[in-house]
PDB file of N, CA and C in Angstrom:
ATOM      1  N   UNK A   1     -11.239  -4.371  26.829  1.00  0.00           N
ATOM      2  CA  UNK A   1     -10.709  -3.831  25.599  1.00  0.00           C
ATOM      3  C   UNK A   1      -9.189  -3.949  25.607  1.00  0.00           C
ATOM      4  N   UNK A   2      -8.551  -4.089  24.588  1.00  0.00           N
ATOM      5  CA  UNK A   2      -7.153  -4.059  24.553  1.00  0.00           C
ATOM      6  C   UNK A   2      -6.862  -3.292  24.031  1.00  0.00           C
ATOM      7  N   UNK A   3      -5.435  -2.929  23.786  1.00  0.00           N
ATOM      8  CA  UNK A   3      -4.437  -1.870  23.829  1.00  0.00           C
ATOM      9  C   UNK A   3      -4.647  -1.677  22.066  1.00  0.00           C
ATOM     10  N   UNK A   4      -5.067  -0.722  21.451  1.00  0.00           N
ATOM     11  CA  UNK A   4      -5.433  -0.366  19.854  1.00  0.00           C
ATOM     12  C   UNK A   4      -3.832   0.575  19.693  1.00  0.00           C
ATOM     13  N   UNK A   5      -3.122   0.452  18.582  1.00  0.00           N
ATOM     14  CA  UNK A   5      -2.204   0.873  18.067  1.00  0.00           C
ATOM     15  C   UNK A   5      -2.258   1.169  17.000  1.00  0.00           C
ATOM     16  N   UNK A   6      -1.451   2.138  16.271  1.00  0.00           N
ATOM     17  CA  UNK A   6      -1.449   2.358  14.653  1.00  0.00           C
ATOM     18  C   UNK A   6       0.103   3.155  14.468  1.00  0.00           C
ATOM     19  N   UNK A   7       0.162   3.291  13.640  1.00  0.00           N
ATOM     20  CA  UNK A   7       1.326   3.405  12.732  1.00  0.00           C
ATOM     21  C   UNK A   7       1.626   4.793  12.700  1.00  0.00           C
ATOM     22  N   UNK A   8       2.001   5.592  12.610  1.00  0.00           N
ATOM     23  CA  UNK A   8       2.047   7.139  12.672  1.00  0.00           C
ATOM     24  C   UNK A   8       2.821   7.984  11.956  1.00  0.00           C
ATOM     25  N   UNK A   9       3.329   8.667  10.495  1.00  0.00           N
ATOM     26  CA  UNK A   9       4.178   9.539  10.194  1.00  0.00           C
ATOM     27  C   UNK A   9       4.854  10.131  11.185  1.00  0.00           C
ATOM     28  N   UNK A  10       6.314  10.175  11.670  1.00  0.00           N
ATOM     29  CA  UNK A  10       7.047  10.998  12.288  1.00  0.00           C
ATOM     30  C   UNK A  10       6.646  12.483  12.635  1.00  0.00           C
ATOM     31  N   UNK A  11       6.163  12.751  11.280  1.00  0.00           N
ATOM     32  CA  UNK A  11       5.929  14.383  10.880  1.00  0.00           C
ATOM     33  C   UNK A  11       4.221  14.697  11.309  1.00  0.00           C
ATOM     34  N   UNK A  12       3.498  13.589  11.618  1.00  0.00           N
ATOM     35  CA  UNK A  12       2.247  13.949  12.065  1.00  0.00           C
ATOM     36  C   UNK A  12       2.324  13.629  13.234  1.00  0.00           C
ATOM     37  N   UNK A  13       2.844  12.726  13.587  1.00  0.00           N
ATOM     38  CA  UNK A  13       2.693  12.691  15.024  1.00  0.00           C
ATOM     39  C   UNK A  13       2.960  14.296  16.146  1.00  0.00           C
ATOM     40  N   UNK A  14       1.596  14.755  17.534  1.00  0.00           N
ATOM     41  CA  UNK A  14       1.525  15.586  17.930  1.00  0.00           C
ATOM     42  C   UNK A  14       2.414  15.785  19.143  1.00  0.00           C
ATOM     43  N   UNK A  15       3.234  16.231  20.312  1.00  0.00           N
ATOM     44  CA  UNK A  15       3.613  16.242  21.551  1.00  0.00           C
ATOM     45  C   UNK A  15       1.850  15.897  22.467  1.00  0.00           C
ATOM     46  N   UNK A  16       2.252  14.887  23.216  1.00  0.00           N
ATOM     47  CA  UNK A  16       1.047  13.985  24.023  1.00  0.00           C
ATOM     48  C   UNK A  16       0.694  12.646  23.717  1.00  0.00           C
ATOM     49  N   UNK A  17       0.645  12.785  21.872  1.00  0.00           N
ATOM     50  CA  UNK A  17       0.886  11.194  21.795  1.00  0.00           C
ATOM     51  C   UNK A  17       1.613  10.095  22.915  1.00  0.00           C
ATOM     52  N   UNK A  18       1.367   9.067  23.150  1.00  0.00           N
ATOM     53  CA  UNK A  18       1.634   7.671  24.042  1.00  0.00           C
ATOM     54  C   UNK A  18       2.428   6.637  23.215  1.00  0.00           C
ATOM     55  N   UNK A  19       3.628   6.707  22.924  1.00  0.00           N
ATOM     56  CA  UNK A  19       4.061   5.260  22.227  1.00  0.00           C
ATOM     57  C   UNK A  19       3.945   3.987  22.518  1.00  0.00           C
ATOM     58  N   UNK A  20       3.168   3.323  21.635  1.00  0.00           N
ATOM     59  CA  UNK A  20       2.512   1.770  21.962  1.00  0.00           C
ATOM     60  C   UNK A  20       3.745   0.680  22.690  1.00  0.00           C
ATOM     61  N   UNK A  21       4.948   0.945  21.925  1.00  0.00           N
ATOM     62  CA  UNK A  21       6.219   0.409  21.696  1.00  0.00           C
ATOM     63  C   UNK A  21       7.371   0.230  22.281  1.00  0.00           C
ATOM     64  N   UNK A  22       8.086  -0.026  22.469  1.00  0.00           N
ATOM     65  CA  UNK A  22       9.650   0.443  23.128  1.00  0.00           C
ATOM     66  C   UNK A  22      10.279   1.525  21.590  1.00  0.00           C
ATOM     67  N   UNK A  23      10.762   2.040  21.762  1.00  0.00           N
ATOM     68  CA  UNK A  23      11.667   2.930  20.664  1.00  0.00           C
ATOM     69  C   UNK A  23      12.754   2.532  20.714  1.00  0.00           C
ATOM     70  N   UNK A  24      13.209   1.967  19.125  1.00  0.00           N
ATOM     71  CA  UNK A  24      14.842   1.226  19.750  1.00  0.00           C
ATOM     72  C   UNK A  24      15.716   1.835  18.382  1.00  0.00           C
ATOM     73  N   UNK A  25      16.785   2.424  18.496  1.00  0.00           N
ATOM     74  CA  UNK A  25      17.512   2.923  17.441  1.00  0.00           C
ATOM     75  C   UNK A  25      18.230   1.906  16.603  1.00  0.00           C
ATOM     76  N   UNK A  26      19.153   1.843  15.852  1.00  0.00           N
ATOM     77  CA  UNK A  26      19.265   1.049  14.411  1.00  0.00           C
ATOM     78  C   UNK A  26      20.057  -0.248  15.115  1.00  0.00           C
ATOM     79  N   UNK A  27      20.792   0.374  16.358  1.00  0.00           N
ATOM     80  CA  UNK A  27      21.312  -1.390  17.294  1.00  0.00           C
ATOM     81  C   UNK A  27      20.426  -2.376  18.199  1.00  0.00           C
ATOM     82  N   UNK A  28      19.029  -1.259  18.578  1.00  0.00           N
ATOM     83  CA  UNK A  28      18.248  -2.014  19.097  1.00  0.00           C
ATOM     84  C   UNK A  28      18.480  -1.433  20.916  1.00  0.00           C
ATOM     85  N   UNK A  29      19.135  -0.434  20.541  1.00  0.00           N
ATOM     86  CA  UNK A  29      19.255   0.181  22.026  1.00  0.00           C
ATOM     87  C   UNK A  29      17.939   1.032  22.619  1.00  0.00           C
ATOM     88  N   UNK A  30      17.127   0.912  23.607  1.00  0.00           N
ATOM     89  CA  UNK A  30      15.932   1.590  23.783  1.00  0.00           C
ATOM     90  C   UNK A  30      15.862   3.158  23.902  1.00  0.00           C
ATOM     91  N   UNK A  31      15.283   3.648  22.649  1.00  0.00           N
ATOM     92  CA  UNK A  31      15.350   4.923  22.783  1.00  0.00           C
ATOM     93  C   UNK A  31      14.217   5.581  23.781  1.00  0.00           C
ATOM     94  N   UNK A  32      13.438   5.416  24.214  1.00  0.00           N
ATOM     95  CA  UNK A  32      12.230   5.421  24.744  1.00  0.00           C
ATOM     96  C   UNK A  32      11.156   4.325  24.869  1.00  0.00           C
ATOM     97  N   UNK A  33      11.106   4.119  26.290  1.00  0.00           N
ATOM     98  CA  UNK A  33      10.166   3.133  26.341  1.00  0.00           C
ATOM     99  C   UNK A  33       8.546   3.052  26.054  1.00  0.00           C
ATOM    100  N   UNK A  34       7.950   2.006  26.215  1.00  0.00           N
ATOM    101  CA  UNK A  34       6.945   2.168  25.903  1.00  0.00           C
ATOM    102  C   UNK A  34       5.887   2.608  26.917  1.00  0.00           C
ATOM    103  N   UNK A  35       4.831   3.574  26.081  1.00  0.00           N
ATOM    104  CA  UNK A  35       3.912   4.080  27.776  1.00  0.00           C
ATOM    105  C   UNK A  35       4.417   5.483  27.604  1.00  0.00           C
ATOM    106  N   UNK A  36       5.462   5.962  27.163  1.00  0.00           N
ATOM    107  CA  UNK A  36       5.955   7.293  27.236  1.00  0.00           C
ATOM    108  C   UNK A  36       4.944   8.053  26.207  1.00  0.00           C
ATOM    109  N   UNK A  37       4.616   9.569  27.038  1.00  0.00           N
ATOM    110  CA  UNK A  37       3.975  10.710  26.463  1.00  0.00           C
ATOM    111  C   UNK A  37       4.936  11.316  25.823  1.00  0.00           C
ATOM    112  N   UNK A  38       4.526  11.303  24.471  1.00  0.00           N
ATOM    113  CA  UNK A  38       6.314  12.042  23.826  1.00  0.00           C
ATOM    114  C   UNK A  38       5.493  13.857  24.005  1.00  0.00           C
ATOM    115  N   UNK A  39       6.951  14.294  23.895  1.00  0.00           N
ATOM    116  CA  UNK A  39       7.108  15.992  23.919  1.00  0.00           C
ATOM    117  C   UNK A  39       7.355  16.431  22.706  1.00  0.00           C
ATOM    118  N   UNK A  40       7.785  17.645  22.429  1.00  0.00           N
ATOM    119  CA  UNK A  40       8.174  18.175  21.053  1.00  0.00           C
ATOM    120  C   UNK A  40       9.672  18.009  21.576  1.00  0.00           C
ATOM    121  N   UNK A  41      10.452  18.237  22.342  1.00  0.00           N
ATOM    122  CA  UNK A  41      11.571  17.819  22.401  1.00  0.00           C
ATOM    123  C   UNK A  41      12.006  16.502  22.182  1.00  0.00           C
ATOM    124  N   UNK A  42      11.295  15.444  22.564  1.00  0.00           N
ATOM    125  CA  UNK A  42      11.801  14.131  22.330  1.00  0.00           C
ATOM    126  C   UNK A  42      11.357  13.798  20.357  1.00  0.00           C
ATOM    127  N   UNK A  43      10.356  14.653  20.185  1.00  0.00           N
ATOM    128  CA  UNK A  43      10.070  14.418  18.818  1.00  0.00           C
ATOM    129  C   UNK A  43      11.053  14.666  17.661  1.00  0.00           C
ATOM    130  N   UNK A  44      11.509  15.995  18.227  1.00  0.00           N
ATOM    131  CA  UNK A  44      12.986  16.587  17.762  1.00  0.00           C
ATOM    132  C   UNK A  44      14.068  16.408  17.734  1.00  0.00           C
ATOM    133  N   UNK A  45      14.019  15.095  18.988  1.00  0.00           N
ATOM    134  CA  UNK A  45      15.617  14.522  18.659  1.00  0.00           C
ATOM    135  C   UNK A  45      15.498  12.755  18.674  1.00  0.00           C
ATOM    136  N   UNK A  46      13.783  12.445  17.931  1.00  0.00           N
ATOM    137  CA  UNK A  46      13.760  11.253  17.249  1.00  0.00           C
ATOM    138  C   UNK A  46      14.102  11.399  15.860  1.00  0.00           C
ATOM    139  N   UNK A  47      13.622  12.546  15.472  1.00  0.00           N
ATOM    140  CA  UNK A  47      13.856  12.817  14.128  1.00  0.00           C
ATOM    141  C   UNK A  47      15.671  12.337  13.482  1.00  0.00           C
ATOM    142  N   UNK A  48      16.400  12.816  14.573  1.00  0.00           N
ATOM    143  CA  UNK A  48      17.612  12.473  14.693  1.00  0.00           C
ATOM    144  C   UNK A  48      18.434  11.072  14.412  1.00  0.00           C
ATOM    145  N   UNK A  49      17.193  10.708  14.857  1.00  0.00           N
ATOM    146  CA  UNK A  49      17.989   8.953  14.572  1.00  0.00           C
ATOM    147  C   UNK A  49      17.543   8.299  13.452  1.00  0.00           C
ATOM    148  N   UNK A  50      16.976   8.703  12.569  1.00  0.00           N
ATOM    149  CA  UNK A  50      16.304   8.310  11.064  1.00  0.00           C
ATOM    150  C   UNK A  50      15.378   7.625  11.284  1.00  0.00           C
ATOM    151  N   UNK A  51      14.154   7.793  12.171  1.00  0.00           N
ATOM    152  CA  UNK A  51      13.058   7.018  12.725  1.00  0.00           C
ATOM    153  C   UNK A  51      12.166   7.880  11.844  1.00  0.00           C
ATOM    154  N   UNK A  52      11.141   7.464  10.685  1.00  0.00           N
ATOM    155  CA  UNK A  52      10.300   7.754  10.229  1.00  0.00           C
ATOM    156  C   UNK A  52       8.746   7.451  10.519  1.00  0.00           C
ATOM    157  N   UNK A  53       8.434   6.637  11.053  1.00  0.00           N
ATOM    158  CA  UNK A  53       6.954   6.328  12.154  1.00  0.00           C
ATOM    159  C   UNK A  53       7.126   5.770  13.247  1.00  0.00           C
ATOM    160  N   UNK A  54       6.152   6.399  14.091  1.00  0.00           N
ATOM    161  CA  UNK A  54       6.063   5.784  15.627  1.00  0.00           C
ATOM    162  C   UNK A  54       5.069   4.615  15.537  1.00  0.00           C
ATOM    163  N   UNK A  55       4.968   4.237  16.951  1.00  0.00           N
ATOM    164  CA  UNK A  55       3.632   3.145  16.986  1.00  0.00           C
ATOM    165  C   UNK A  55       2.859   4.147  18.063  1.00  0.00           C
ATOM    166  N   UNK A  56       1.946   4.547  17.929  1.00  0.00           N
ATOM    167  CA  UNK A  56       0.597   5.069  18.958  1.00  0.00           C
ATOM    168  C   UNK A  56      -0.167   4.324  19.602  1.00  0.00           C
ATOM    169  N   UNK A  57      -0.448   4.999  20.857  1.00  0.00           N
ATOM    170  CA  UNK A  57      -1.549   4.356  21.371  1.00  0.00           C
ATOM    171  C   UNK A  57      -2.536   4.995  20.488  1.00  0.00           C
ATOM    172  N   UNK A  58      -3.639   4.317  20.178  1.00  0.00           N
ATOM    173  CA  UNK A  58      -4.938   4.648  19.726  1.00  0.00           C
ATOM    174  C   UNK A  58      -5.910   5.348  20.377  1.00  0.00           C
ATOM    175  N   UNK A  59      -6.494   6.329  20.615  1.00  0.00           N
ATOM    176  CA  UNK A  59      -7.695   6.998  21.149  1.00  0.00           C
ATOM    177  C   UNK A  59      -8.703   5.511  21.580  1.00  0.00           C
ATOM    178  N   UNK A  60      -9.040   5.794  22.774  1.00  0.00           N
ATOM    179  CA  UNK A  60      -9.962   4.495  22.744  1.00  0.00           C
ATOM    180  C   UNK A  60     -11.130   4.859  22.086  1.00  0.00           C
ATOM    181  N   UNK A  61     -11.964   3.353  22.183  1.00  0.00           N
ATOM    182  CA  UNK A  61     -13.433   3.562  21.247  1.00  0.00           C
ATOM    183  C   UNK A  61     -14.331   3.119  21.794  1.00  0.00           C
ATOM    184  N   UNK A  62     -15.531   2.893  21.668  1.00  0.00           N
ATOM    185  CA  UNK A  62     -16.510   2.657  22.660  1.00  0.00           C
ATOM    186  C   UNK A  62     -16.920   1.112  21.849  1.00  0.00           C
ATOM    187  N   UNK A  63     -17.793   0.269  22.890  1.00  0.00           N
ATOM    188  CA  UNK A  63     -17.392  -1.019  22.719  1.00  0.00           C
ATOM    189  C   UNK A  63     -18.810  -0.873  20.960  1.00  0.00           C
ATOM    190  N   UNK A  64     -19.713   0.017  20.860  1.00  0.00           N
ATOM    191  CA  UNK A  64     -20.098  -0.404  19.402  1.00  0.00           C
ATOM    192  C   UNK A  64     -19.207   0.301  18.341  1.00  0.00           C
ATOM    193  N   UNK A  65     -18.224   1.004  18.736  1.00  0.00           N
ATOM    194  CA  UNK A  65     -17.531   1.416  17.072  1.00  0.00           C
ATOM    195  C   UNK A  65     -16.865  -0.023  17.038  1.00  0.00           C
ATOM    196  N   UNK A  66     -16.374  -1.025  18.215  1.00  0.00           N
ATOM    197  CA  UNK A  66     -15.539  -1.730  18.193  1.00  0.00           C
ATOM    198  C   UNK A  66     -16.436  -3.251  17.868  1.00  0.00           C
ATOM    199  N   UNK A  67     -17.377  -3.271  18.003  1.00  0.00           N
ATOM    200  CA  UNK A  67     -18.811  -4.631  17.085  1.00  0.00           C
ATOM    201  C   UNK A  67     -18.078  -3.945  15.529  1.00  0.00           C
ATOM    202  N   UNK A  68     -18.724  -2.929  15.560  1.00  0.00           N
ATOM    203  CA  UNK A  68     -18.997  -2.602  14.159  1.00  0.00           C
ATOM    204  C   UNK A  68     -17.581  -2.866  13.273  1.00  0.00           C
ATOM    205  N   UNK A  69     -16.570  -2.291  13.958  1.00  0.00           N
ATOM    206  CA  UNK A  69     -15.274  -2.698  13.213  1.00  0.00           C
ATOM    207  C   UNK A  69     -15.185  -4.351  13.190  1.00  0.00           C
ATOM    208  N   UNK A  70     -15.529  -5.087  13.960  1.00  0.00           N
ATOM    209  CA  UNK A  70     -15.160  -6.250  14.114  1.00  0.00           C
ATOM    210  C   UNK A  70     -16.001  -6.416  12.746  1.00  0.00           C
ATOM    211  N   UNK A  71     -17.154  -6.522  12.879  1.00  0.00           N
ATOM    212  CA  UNK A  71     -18.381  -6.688  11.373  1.00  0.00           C
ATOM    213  C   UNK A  71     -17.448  -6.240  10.131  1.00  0.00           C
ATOM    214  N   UNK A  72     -17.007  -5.305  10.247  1.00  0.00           N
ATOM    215  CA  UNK A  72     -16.480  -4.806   8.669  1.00  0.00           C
ATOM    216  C   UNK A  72     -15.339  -5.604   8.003  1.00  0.00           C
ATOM    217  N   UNK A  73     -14.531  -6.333   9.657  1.00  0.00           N
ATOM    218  CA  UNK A  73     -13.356  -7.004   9.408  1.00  0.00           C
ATOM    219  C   UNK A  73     -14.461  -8.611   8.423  1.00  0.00           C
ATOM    220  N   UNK A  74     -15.106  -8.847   9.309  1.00  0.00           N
ATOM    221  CA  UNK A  74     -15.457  -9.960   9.225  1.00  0.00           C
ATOM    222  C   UNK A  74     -16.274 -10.060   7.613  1.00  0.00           C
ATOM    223  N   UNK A  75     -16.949  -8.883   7.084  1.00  0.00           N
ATOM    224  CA  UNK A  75     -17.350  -8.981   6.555  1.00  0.00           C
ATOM    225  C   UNK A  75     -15.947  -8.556   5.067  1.00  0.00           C
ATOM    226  N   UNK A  76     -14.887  -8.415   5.164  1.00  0.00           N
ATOM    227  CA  UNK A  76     -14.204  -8.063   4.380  1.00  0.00           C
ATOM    228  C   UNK A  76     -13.592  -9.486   4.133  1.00  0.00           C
ATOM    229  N   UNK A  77     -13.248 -10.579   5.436  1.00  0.00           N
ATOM    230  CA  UNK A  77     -12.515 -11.498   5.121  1.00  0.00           C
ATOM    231  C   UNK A  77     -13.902 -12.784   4.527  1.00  0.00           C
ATOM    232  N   UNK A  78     -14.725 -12.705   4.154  1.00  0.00           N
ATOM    233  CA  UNK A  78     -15.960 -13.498   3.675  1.00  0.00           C
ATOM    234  C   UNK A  78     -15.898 -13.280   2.370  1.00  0.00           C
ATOM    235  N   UNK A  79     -15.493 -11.677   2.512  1.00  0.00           N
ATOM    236  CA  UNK A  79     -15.090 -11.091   0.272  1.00  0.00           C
ATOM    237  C   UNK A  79     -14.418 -11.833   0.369  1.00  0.00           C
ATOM    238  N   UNK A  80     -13.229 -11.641   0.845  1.00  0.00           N
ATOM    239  CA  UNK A  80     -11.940 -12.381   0.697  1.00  0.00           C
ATOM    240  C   UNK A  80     -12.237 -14.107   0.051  1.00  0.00           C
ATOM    241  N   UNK A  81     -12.514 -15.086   1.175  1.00  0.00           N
ATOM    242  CA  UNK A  81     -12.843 -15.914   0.440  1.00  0.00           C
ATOM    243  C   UNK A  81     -14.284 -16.389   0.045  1.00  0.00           C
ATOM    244  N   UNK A  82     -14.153 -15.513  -0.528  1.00  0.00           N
ATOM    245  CA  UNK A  82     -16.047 -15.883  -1.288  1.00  0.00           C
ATOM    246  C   UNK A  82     -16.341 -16.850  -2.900  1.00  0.00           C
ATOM    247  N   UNK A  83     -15.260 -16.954  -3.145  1.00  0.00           N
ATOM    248  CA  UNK A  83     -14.280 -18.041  -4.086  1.00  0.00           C
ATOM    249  C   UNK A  83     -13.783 -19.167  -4.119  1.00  0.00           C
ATOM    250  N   UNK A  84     -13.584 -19.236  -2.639  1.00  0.00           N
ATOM    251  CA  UNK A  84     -12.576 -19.806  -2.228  1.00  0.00           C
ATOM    252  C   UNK A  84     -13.295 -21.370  -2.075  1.00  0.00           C
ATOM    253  N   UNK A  85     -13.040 -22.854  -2.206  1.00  0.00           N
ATOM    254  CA  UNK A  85     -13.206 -23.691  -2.161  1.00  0.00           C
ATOM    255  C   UNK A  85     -13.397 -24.171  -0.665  1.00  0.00           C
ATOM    256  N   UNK A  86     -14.537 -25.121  -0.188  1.00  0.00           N
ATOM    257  CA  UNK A  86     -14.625 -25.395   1.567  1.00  0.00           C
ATOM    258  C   UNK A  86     -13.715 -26.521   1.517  1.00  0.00           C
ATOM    259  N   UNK A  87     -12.629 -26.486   0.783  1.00  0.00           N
ATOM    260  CA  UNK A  87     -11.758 -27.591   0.541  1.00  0.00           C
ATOM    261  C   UNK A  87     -10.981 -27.164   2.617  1.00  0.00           C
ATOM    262  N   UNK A  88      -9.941 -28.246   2.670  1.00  0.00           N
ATOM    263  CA  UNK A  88      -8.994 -28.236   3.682  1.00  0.00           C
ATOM    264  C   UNK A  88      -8.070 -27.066   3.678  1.00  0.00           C
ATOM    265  N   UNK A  89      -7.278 -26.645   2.861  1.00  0.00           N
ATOM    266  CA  UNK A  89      -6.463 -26.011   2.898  1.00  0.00           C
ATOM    267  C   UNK A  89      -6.565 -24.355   2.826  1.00  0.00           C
ATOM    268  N   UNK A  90      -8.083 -24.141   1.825  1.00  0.00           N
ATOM    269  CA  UNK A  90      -8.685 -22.427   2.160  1.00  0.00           C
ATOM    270  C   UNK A  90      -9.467 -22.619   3.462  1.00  0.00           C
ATOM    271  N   UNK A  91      -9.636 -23.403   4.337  1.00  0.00           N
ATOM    272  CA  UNK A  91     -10.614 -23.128   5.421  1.00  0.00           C
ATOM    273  C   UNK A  91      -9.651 -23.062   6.526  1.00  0.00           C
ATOM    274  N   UNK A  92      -8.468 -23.593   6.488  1.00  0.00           N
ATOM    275  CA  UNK A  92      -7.269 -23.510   7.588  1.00  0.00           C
ATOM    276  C   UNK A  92      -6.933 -21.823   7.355  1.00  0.00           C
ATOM    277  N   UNK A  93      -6.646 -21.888   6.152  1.00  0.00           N
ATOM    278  CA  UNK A  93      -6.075 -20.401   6.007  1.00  0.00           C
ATOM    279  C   UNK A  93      -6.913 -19.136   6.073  1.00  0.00           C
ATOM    280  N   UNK A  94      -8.657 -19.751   5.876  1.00  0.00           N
ATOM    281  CA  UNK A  94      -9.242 -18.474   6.587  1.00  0.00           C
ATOM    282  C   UNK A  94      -9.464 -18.221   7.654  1.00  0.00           C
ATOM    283  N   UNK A  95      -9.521 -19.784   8.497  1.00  0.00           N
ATOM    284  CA  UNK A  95      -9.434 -19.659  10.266  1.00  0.00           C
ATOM    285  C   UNK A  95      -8.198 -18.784  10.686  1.00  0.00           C
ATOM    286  N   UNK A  96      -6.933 -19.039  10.420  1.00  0.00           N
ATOM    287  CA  UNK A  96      -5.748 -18.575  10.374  1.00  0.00           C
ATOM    288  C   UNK A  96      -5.789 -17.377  10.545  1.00  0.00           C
ATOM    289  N   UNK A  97      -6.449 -16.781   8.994  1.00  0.00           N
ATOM    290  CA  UNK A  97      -6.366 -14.603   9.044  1.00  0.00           C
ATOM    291  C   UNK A  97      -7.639 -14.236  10.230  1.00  0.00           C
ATOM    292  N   UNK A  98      -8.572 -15.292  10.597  1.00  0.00           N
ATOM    293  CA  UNK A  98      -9.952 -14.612  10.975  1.00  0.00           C
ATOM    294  C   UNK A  98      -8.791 -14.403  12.635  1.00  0.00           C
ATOM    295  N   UNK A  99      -8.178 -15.390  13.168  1.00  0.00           N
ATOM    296  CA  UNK A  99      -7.977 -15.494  14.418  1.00  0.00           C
ATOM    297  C   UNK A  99      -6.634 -14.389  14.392  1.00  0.00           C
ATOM    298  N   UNK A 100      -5.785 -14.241  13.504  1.00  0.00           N
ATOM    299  CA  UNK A 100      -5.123 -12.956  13.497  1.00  0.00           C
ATOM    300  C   UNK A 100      -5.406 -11.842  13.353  1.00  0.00           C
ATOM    301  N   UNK A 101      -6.739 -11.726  12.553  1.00  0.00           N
ATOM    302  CA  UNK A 101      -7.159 -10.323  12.713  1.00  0.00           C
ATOM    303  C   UNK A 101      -8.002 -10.032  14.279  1.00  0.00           C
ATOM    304  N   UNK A 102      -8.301 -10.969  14.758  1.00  0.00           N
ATOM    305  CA  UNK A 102      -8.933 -10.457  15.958  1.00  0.00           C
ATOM    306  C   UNK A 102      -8.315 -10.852  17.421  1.00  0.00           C
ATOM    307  N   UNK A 103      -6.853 -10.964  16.655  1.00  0.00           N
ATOM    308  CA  UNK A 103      -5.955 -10.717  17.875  1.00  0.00           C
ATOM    309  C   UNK A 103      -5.899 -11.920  18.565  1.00  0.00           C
ATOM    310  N   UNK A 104      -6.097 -13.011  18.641  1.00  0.00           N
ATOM    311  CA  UNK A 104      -5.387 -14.105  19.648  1.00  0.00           C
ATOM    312  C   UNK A 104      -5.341 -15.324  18.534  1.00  0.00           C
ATOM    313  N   UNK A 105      -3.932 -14.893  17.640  1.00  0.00           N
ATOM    314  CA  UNK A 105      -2.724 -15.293  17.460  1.00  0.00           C
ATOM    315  C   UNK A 105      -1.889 -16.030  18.187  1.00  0.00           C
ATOM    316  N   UNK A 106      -1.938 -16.008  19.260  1.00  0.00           N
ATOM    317  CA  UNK A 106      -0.428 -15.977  19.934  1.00  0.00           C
ATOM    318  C   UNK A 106      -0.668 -17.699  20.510  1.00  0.00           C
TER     319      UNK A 106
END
């Protein structure tokens, strides 16, 4: 399984949360690295630097919520092009989103 992340309101985020991320302020200087269990103190003086969402680690999931999400993805990008012509240029670009949404992009 790999590392699941999401996006987080400043203001929801709890003390224990795990930041997915490095934390870097508006020069790019590391405010906190990544892997860190934030506190209510460090929460309190992120607020400080005009940082409005964190990146989280995700609660892990067990490997069928993680089929089933894969299915919903898969079955959302098929809506997607269900229109779409088996021409050259929509079949590159649905290989394209299918292999970015399931992560090996790179």
């Amino acid at each position: 399984m790999n590392k699941r992340t999401h996006y987080v309101a400043l203001s929801k985020v709890t003390a224990g949360a795990v930041l997915a991320d490095d934390l870097l302020d508006k020069v790019g200087h590391v405010l906190l690295p990544a892997g860190v269990t934030l506190t209510e103190n460090m929460l309190h003086s992120i607020a400080h630097h005009e940082i409005h969402q964190l990146s989280i680690v995700a609660a892990p999931v067990s490997e069928q919520q993680e089929t089933e999400e894969r299915e919903i993805r898969l079955a959302r990008l098929e809506r997607l092009f269900r229109h779409a012509p088996d021409s050259a240029p929509a079949s590159l670009l649905k290989a394209y989103v299918f292999h970015y949404r399931h992560g090996d992009y790179q």
